[in-house]
PDB file of N, CA and C in Angstrom:
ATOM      1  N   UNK A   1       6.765  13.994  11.636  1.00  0.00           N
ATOM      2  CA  UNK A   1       7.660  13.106  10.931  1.00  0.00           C
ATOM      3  C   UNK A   1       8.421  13.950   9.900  1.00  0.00           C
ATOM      4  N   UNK A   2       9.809  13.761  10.169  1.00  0.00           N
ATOM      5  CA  UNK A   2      10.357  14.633   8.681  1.00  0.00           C
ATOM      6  C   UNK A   2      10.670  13.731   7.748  1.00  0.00           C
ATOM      7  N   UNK A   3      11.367  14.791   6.307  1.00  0.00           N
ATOM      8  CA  UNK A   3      10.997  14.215   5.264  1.00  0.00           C
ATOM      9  C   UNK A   3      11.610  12.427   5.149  1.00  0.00           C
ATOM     10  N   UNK A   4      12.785  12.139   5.738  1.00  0.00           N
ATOM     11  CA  UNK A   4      13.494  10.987   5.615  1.00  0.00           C
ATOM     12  C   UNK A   4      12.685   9.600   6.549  1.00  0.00           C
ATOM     13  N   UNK A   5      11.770  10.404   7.427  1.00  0.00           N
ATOM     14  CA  UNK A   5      11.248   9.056   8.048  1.00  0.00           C
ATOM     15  C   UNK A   5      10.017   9.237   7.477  1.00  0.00           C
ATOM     16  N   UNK A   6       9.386  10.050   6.831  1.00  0.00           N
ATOM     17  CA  UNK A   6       8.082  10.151   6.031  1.00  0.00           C
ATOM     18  C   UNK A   6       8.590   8.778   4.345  1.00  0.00           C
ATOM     19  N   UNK A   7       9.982   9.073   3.973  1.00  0.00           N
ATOM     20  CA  UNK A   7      10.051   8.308   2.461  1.00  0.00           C
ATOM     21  C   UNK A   7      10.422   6.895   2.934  1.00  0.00           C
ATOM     22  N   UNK A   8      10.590   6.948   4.511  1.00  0.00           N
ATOM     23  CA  UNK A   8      11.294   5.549   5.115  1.00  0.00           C
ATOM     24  C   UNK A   8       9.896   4.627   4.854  1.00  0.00           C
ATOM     25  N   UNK A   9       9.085   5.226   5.847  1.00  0.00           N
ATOM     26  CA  UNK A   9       7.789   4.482   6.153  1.00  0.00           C
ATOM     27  C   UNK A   9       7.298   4.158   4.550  1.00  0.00           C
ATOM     28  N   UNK A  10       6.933   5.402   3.440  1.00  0.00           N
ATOM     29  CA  UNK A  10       6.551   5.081   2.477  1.00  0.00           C
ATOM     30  C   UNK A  10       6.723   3.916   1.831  1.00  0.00           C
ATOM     31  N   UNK A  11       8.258   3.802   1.860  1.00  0.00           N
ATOM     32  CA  UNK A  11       9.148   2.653   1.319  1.00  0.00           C
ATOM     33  C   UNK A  11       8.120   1.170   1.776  1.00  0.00           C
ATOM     34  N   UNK A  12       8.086   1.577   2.982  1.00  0.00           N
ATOM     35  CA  UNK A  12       7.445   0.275   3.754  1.00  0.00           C
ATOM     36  C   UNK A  12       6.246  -0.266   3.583  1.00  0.00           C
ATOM     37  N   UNK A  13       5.627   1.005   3.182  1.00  0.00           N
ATOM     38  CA  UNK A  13       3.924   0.772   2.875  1.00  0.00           C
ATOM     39  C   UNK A  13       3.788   0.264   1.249  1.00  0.00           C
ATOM     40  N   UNK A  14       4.549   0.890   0.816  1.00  0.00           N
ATOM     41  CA  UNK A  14       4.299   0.355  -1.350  1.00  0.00           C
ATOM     42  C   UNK A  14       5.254  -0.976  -0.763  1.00  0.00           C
ATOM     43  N   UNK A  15       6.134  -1.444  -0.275  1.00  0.00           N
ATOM     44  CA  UNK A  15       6.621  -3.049  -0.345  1.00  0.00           C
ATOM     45  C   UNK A  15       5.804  -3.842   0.041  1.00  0.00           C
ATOM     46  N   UNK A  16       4.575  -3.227   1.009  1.00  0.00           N
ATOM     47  CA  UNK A  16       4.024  -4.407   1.671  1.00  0.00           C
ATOM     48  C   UNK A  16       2.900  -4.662   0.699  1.00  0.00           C
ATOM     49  N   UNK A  17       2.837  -4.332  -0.253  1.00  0.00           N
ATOM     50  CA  UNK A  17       2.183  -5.010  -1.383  1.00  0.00           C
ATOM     51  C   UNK A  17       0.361  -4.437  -1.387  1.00  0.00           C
ATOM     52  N   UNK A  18      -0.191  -4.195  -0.090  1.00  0.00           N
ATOM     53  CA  UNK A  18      -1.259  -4.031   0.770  1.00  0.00           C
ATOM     54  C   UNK A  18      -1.647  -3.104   0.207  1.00  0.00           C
ATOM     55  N   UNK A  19      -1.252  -1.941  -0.453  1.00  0.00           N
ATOM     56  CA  UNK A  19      -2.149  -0.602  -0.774  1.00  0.00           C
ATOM     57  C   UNK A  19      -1.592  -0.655  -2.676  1.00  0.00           C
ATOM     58  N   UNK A  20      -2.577  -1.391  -3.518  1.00  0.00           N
ATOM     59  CA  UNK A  20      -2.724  -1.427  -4.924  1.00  0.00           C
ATOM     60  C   UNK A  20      -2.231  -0.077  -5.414  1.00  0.00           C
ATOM     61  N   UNK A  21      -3.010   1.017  -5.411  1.00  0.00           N
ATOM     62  CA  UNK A  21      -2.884   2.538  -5.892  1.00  0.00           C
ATOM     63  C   UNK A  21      -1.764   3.186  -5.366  1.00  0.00           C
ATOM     64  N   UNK A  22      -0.965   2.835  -4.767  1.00  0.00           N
ATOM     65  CA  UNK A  22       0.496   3.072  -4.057  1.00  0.00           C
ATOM     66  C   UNK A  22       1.775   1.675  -4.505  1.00  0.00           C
ATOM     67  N   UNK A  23       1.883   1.125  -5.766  1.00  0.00           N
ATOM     68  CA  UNK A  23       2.693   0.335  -5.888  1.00  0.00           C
ATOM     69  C   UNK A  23       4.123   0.971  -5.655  1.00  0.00           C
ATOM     70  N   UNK A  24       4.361   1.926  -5.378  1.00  0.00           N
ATOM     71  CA  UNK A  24       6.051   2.772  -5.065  1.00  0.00           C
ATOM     72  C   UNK A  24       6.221   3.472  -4.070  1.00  0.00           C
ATOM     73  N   UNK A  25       7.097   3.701  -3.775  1.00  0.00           N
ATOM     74  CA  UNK A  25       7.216   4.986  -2.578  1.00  0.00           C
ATOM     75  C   UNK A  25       6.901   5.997  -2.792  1.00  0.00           C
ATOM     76  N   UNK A  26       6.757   6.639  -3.826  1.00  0.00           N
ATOM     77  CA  UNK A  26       6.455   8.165  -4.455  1.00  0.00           C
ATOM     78  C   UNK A  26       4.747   8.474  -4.422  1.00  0.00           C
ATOM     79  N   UNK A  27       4.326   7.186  -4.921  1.00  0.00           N
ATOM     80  CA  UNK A  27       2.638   7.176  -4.537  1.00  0.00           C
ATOM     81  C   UNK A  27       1.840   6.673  -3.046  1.00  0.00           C
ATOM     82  N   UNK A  28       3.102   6.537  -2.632  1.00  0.00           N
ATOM     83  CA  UNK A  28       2.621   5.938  -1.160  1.00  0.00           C
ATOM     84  C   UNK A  28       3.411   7.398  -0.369  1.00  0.00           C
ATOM     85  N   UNK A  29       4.182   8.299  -0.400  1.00  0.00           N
ATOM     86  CA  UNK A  29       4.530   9.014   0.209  1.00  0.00           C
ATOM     87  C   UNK A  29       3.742  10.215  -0.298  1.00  0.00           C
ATOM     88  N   UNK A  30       3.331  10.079  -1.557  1.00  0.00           N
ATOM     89  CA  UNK A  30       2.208  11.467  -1.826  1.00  0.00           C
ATOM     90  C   UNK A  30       0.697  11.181  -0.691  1.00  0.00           C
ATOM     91  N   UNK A  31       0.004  10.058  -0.837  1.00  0.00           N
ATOM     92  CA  UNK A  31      -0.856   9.823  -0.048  1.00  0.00           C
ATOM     93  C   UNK A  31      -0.793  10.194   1.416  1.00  0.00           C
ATOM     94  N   UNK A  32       0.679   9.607   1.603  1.00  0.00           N
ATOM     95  CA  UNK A  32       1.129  10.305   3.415  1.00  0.00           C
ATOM     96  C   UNK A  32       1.176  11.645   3.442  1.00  0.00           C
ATOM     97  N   UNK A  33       1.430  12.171   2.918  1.00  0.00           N
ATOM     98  CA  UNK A  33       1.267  13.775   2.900  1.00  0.00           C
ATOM     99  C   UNK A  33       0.095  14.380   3.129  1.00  0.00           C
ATOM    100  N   UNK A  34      -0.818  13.550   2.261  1.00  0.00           N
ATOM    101  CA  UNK A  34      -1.817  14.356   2.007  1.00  0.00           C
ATOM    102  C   UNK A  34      -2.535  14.422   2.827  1.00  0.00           C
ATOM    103  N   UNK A  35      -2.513  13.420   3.741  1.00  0.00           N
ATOM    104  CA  UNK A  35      -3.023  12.813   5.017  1.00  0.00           C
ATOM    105  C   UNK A  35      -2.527  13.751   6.356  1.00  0.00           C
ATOM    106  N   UNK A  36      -0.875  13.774   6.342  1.00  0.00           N
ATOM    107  CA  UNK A  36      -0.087  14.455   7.070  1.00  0.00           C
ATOM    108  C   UNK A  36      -1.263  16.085   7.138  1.00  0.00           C
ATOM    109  N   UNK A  37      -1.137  16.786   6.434  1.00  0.00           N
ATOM    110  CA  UNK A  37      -1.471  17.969   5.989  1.00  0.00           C
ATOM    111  C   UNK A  37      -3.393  17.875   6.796  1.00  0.00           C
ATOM    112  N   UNK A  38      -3.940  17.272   6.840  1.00  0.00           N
ATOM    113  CA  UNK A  38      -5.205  17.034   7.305  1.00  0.00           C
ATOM    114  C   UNK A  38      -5.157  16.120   8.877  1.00  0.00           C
ATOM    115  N   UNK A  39      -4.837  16.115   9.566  1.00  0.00           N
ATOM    116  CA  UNK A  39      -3.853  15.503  10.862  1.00  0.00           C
ATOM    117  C   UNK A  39      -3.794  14.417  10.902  1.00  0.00           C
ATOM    118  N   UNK A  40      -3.657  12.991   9.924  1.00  0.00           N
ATOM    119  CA  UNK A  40      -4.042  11.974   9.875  1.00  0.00           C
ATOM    120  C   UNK A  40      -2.170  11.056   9.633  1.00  0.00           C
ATOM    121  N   UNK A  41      -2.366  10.197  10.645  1.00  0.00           N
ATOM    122  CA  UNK A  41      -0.984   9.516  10.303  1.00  0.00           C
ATOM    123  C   UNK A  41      -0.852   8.570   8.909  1.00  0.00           C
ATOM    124  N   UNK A  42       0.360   7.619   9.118  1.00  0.00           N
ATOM    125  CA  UNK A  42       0.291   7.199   7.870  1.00  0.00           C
ATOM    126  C   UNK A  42      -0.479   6.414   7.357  1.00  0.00           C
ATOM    127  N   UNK A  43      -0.742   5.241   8.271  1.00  0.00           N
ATOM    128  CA  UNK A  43      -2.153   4.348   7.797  1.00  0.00           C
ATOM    129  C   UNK A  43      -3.155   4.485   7.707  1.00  0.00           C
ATOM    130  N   UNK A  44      -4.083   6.015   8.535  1.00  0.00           N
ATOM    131  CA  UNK A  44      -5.015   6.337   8.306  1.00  0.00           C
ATOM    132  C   UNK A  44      -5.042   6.689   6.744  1.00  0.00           C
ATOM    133  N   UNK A  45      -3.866   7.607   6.784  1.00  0.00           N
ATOM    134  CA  UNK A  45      -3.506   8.441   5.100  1.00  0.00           C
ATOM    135  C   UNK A  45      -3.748   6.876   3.899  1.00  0.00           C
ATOM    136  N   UNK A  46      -2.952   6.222   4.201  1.00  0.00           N
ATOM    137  CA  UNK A  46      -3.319   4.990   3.094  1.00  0.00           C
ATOM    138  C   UNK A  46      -4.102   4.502   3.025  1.00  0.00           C
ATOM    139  N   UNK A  47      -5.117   4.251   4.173  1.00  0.00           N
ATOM    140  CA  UNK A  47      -6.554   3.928   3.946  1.00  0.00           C
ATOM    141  C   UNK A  47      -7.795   4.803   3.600  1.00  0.00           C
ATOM    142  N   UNK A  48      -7.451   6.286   4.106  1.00  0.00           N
ATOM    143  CA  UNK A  48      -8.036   7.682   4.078  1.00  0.00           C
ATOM    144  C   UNK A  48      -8.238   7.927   2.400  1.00  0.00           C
ATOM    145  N   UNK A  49      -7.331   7.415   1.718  1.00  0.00           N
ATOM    146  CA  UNK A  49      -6.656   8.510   0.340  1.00  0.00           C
ATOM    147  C   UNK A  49      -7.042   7.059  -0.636  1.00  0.00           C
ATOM    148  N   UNK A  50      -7.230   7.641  -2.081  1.00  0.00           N
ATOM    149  CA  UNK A  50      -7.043   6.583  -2.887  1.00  0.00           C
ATOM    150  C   UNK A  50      -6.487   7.531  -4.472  1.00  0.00           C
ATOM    151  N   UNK A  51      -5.374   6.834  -5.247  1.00  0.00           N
ATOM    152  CA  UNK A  51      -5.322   7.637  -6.184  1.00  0.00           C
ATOM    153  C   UNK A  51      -6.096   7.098  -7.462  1.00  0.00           C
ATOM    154  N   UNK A  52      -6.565   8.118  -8.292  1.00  0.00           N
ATOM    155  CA  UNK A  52      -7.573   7.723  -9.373  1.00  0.00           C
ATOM    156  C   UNK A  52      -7.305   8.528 -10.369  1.00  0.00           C
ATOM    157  N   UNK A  53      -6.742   8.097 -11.245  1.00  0.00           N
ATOM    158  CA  UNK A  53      -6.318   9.088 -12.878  1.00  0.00           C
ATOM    159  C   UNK A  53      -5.231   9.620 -12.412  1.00  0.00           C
ATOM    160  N   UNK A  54      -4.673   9.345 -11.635  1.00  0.00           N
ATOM    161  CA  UNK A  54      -3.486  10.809 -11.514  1.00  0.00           C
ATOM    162  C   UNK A  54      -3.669  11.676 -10.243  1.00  0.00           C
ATOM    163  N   UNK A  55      -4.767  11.336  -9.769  1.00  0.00           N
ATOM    164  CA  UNK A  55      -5.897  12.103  -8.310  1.00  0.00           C
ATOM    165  C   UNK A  55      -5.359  12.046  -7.560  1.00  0.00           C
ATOM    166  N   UNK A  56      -5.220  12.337  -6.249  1.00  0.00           N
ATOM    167  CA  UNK A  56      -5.121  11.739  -4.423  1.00  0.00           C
ATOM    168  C   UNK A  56      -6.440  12.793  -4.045  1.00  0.00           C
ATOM    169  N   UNK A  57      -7.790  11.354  -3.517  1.00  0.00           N
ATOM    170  CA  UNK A  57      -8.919  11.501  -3.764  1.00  0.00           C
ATOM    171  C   UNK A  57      -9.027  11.386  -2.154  1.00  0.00           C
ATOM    172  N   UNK A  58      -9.467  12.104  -1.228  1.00  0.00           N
ATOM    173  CA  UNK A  58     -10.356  11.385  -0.063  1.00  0.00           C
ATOM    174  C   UNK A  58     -11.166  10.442  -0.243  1.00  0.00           C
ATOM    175  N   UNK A  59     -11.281   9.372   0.162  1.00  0.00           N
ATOM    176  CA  UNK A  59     -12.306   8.220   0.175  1.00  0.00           C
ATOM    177  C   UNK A  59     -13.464   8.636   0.953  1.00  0.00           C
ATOM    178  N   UNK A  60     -14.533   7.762   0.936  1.00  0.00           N
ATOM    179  CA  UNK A  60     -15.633   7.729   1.786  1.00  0.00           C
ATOM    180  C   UNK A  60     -15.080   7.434   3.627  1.00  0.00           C
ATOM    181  N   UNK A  61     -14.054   6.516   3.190  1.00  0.00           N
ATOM    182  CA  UNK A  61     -13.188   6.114   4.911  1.00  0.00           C
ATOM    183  C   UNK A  61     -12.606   7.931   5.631  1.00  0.00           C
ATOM    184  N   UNK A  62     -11.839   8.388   4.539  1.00  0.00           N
ATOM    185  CA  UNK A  62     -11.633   9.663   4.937  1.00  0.00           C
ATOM    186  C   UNK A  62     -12.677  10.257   5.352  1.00  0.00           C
ATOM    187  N   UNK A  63     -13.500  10.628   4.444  1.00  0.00           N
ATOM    188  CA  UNK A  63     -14.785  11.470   4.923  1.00  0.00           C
ATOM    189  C   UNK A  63     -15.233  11.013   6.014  1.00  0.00           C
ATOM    190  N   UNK A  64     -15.591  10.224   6.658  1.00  0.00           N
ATOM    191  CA  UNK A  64     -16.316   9.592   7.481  1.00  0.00           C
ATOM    192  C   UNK A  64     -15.603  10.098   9.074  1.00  0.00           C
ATOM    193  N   UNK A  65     -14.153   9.987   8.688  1.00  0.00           N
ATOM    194  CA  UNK A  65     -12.867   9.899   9.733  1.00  0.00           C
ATOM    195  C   UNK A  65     -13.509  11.742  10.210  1.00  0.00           C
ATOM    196  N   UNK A  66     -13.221  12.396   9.057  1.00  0.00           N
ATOM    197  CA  UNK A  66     -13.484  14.007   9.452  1.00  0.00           C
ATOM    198  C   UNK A  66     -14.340  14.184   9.928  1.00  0.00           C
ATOM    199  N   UNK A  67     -15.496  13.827   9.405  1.00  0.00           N
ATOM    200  CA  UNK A  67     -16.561  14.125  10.084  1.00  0.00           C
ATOM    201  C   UNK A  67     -16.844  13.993  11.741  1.00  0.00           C
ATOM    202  N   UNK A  68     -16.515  12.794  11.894  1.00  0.00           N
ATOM    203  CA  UNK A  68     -16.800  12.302  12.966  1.00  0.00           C
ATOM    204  C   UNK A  68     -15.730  12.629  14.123  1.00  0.00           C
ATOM    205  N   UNK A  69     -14.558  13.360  13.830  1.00  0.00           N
ATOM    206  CA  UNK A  69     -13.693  13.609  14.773  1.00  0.00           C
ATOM    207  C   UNK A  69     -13.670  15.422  14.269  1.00  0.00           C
ATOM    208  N   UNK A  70     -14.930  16.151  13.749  1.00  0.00           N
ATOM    209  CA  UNK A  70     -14.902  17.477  14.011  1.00  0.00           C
ATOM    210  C   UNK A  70     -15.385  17.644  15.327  1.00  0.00           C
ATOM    211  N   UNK A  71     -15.473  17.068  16.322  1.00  0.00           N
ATOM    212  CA  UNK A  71     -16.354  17.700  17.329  1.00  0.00           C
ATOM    213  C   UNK A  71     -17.965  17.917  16.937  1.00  0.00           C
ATOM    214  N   UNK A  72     -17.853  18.555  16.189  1.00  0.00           N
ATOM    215  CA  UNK A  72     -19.420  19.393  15.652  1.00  0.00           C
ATOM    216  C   UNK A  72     -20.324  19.165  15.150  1.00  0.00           C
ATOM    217  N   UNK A  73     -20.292  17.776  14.435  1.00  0.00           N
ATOM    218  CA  UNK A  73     -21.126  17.343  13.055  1.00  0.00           C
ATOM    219  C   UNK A  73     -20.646  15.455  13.388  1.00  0.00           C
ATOM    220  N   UNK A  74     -21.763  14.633  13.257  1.00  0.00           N
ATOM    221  CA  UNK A  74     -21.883  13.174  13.261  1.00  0.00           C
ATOM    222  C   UNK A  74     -22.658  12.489  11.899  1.00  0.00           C
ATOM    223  N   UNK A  75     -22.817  11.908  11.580  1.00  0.00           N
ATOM    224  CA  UNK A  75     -23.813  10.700  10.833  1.00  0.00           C
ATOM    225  C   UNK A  75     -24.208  10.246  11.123  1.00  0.00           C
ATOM    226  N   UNK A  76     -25.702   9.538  11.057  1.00  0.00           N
ATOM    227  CA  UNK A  76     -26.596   8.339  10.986  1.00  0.00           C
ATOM    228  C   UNK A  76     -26.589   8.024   9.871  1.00  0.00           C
ATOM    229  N   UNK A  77     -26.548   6.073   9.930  1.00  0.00           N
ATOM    230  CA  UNK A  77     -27.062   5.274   8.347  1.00  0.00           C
ATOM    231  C   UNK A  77     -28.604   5.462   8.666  1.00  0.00           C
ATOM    232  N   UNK A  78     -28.943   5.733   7.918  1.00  0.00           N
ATOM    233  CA  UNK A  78     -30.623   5.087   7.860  1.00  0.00           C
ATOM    234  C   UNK A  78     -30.996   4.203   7.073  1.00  0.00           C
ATOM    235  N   UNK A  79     -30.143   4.466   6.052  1.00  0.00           N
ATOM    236  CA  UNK A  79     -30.663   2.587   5.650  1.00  0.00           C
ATOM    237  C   UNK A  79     -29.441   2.302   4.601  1.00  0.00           C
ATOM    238  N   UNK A  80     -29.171   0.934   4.744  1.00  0.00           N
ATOM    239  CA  UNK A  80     -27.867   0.073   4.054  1.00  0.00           C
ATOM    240  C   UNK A  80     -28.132  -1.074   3.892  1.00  0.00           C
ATOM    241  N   UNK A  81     -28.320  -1.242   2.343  1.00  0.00           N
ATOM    242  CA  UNK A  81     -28.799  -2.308   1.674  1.00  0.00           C
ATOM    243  C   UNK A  81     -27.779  -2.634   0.954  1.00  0.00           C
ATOM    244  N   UNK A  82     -28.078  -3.841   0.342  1.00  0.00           N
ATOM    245  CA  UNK A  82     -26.925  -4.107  -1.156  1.00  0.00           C
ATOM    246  C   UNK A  82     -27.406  -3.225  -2.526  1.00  0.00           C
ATOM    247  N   UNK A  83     -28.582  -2.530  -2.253  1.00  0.00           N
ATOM    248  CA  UNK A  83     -28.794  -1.562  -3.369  1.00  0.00           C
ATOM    249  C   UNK A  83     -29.100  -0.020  -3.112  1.00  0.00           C
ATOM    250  N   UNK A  84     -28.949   0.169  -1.763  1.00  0.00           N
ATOM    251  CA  UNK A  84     -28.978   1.802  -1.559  1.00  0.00           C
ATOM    252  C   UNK A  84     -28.238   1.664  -0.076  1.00  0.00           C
ATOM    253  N   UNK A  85     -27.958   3.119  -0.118  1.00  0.00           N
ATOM    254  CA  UNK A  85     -27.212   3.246   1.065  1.00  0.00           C
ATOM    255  C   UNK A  85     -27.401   4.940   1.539  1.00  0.00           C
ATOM    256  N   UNK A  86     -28.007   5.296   2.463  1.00  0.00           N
ATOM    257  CA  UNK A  86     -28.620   6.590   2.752  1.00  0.00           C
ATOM    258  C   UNK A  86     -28.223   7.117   3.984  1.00  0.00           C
ATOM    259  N   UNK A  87     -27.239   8.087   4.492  1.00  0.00           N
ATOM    260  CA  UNK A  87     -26.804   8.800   5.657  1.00  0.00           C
ATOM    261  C   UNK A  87     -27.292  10.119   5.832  1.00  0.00           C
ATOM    262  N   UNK A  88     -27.543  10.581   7.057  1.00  0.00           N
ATOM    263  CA  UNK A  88     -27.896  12.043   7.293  1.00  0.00           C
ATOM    264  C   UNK A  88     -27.224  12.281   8.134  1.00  0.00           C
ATOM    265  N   UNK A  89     -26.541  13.830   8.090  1.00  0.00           N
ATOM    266  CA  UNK A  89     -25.276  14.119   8.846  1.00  0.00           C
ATOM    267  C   UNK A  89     -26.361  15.007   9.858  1.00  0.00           C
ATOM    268  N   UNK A  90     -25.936  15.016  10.931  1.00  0.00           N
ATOM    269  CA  UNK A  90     -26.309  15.499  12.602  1.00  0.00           C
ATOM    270  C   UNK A  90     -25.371  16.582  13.328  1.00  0.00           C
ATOM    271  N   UNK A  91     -25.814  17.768  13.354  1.00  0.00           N
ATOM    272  CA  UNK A  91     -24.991  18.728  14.490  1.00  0.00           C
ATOM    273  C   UNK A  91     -25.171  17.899  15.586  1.00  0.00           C
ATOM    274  N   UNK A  92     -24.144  17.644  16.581  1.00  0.00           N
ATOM    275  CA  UNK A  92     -24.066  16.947  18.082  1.00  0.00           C
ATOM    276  C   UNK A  92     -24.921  17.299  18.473  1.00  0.00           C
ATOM    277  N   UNK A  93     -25.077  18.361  18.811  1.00  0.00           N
ATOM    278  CA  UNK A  93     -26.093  19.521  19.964  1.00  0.00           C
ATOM    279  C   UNK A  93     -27.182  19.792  19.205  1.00  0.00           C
ATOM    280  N   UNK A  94     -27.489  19.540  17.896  1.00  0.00           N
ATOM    281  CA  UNK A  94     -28.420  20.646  17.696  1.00  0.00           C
ATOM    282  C   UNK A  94     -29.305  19.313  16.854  1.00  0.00           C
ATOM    283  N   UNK A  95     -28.889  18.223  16.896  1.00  0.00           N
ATOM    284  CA  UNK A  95     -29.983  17.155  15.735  1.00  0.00           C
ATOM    285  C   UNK A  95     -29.516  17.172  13.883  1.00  0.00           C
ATOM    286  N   UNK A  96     -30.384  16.853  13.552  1.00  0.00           N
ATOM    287  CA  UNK A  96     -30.098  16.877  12.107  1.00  0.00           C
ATOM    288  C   UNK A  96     -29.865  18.639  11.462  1.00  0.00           C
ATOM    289  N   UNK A  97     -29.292  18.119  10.724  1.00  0.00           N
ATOM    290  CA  UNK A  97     -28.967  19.609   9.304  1.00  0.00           C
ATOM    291  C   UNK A  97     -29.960  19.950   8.736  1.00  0.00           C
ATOM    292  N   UNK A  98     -30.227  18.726   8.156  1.00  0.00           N
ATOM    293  CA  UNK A  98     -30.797  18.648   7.117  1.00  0.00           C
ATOM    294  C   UNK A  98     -30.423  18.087   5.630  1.00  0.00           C
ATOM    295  N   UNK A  99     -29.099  17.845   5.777  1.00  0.00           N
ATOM    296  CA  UNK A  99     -28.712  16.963   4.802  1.00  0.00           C
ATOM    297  C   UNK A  99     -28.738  15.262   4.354  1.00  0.00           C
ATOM    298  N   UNK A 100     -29.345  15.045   3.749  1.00  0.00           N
ATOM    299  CA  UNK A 100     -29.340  13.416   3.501  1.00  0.00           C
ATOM    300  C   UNK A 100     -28.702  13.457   2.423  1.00  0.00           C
ATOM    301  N   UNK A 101     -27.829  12.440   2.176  1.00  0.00           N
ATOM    302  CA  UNK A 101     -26.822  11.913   0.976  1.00  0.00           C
ATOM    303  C   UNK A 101     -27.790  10.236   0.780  1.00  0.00           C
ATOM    304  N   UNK A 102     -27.958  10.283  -0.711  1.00  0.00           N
ATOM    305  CA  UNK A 102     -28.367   8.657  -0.948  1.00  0.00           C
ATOM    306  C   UNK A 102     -27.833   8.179  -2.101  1.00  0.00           C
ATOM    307  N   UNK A 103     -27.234   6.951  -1.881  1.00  0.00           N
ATOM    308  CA  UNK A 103     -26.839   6.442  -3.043  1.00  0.00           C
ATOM    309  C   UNK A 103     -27.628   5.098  -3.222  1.00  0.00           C
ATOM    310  N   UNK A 104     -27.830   5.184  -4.855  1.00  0.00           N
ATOM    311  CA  UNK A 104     -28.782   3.793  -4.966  1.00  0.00           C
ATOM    312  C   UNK A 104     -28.126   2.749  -6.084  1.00  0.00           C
ATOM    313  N   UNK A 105     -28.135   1.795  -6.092  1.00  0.00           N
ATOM    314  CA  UNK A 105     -26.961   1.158  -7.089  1.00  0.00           C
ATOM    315  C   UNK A 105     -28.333   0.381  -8.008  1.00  0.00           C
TER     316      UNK A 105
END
């Protein structure tokens, strides 16, 4: 996409009211970029990205997206509650890493 149909679409995405942290084209076309640049189109990018202080942050939706479309590396939940939530990331071929991520609220 070049730059004029990249600020077109933007335009389209901050009007449709739908992405809060993108109320303009300028914050909705930074997000597309950032997305662009990591191979992700535009709606992935607006759902992928969130801005925070001034940020353009990968989300957990992003992360999830990479991971799972490296070829190489997957996730399991092992457990998802309304007060914890615990994943362990998996080589395809080879089983677990060894990494568990847990969050507990």
């Amino acid at each position: 996409m070049n730059f004029s149909e990249m600020k077109e679409v933007a335009t389209l995405f901050a009007a449709s009211k739908l992405f809060p942290d993108a109320p303009a084209m300028a914050a909705a076309f930074v997000k597309i970029q950032a997305g662009a640049e990591l191979g992700f189109g535009p709606y992935q990018s607006m759902t992928s990205f969130d801005i925070i202080k001034g940020k353009v942050a990968l989300n957990a939706n992003g992360q999830a997206v990479k991971v799972k479309s490296s070829g190489k590396y997957d996730y399991q939940i092992v457990e998802h509650t309304d007060t914890a939530c615990e994943i362990e990331f998996v080589e395809i071929h080879n089983g677990p890493i060894g990494e568990r991520v847990t969050a507990k609220n």
